[in-house]
N, C-alpha and C. Protein backbone atom coordinates (compact mmCIF):
# COMPACT_ATOMS: atom_id res chain seq x y z
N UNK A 1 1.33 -28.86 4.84
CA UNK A 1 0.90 -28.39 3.54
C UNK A 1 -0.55 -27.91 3.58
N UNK A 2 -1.69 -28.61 4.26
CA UNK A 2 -2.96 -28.06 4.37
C UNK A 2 -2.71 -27.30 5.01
N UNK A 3 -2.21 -26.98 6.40
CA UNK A 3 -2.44 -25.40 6.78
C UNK A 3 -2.12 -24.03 6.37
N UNK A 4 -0.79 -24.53 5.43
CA UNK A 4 -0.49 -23.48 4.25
C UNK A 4 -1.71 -23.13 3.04
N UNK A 5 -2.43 -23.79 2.41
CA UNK A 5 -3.08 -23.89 1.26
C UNK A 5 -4.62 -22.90 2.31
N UNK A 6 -4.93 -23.54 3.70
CA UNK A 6 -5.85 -22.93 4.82
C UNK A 6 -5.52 -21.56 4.57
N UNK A 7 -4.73 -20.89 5.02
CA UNK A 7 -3.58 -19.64 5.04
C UNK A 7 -3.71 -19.08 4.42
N UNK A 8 -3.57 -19.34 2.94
CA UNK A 8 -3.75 -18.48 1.55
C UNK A 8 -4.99 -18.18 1.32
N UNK A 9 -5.99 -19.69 1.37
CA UNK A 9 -7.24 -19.14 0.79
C UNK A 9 -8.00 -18.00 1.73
N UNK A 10 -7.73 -18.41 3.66
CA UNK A 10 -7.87 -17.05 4.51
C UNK A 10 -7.53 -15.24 4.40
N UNK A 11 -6.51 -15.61 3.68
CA UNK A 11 -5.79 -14.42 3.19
C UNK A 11 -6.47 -14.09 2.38
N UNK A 12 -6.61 -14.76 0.69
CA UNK A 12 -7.55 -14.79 -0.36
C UNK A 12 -9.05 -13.76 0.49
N UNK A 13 -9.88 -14.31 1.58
CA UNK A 13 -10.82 -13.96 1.46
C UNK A 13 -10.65 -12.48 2.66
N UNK A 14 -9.62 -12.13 3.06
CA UNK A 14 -9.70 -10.82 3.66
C UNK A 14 -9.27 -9.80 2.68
N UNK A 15 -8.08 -10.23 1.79
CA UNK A 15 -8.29 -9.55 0.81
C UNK A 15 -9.40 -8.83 0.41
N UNK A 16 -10.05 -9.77 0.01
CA UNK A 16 -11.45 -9.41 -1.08
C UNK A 16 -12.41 -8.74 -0.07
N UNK A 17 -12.80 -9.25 1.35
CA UNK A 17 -13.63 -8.25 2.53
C UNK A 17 -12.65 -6.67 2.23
N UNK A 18 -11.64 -6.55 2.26
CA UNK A 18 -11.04 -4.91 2.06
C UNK A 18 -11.52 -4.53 0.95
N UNK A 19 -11.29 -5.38 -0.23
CA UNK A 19 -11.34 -4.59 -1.54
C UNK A 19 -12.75 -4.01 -1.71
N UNK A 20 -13.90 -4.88 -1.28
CA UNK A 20 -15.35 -4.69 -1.35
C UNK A 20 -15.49 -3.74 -0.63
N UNK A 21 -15.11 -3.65 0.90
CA UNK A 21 -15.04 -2.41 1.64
C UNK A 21 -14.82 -1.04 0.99
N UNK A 22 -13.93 -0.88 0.05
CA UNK A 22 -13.42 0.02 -0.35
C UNK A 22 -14.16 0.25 -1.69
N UNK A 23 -14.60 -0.45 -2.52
CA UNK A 23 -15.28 -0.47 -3.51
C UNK A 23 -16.55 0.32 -3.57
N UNK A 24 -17.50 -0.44 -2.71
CA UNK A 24 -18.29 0.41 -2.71
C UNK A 24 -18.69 1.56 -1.29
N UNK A 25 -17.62 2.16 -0.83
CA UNK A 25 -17.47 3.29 -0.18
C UNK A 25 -17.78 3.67 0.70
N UNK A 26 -17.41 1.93 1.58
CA UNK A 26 -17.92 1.93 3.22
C UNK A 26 -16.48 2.67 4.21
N UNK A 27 -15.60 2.77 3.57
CA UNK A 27 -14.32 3.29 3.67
C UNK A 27 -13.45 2.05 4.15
N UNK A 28 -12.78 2.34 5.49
CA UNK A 28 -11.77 1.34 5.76
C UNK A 28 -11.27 1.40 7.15
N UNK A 29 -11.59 0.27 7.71
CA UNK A 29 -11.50 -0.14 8.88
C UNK A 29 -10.07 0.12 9.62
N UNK A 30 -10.41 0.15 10.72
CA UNK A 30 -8.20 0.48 11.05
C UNK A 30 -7.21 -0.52 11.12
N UNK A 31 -8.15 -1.43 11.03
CA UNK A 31 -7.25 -3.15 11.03
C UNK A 31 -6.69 -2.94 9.76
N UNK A 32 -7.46 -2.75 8.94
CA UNK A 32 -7.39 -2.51 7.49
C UNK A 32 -6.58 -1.43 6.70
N UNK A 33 -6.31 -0.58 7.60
CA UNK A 33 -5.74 0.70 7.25
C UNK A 33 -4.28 0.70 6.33
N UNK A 34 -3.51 -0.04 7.54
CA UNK A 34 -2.27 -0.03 6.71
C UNK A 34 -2.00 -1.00 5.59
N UNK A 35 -3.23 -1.96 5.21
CA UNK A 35 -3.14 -2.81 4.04
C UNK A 35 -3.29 -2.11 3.10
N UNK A 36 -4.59 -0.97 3.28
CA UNK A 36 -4.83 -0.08 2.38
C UNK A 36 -3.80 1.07 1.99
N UNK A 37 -2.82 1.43 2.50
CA UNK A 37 -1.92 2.41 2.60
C UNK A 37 -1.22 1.70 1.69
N UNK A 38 -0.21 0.55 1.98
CA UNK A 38 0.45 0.11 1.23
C UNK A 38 0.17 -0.24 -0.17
N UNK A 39 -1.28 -0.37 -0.55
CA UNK A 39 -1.89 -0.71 -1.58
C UNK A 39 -1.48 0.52 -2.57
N UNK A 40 -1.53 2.04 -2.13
CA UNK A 40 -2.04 3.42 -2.50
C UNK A 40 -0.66 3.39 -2.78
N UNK A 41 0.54 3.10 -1.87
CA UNK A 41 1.71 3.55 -2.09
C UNK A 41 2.29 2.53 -3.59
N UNK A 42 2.29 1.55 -3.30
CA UNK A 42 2.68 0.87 -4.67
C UNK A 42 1.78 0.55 -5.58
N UNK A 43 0.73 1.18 -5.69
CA UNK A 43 -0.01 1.42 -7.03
C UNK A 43 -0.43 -0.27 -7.21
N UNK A 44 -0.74 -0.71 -6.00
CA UNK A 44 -1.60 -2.47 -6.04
C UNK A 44 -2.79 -2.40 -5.62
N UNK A 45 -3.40 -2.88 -7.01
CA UNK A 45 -5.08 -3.02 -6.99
C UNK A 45 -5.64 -4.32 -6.85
């Protein structure tokens, strides 16, 4: 159960490193790329 709850909040904070990335218009990394793609395609902000 802690390494799950570990997991999410890890997730939680790469999330938010992309979104900031993208926010203020450092663009987007290629690790990052296809998170961002999928984001564009289903209209998830």
């Amino acid at each position: 159960m802690k390494k799950i709850i570990i997991y999410i909040i890890g997730l939680n904070f790469l999330a938010l490193g992309i979104v900031l990335n993208i926010s203020t218009g450092l663009g987007v990394a290629a690790l990052s790329s296809s998170i961002y793609t999928t984001s564009q395609i289903f209209h998830i902000s």
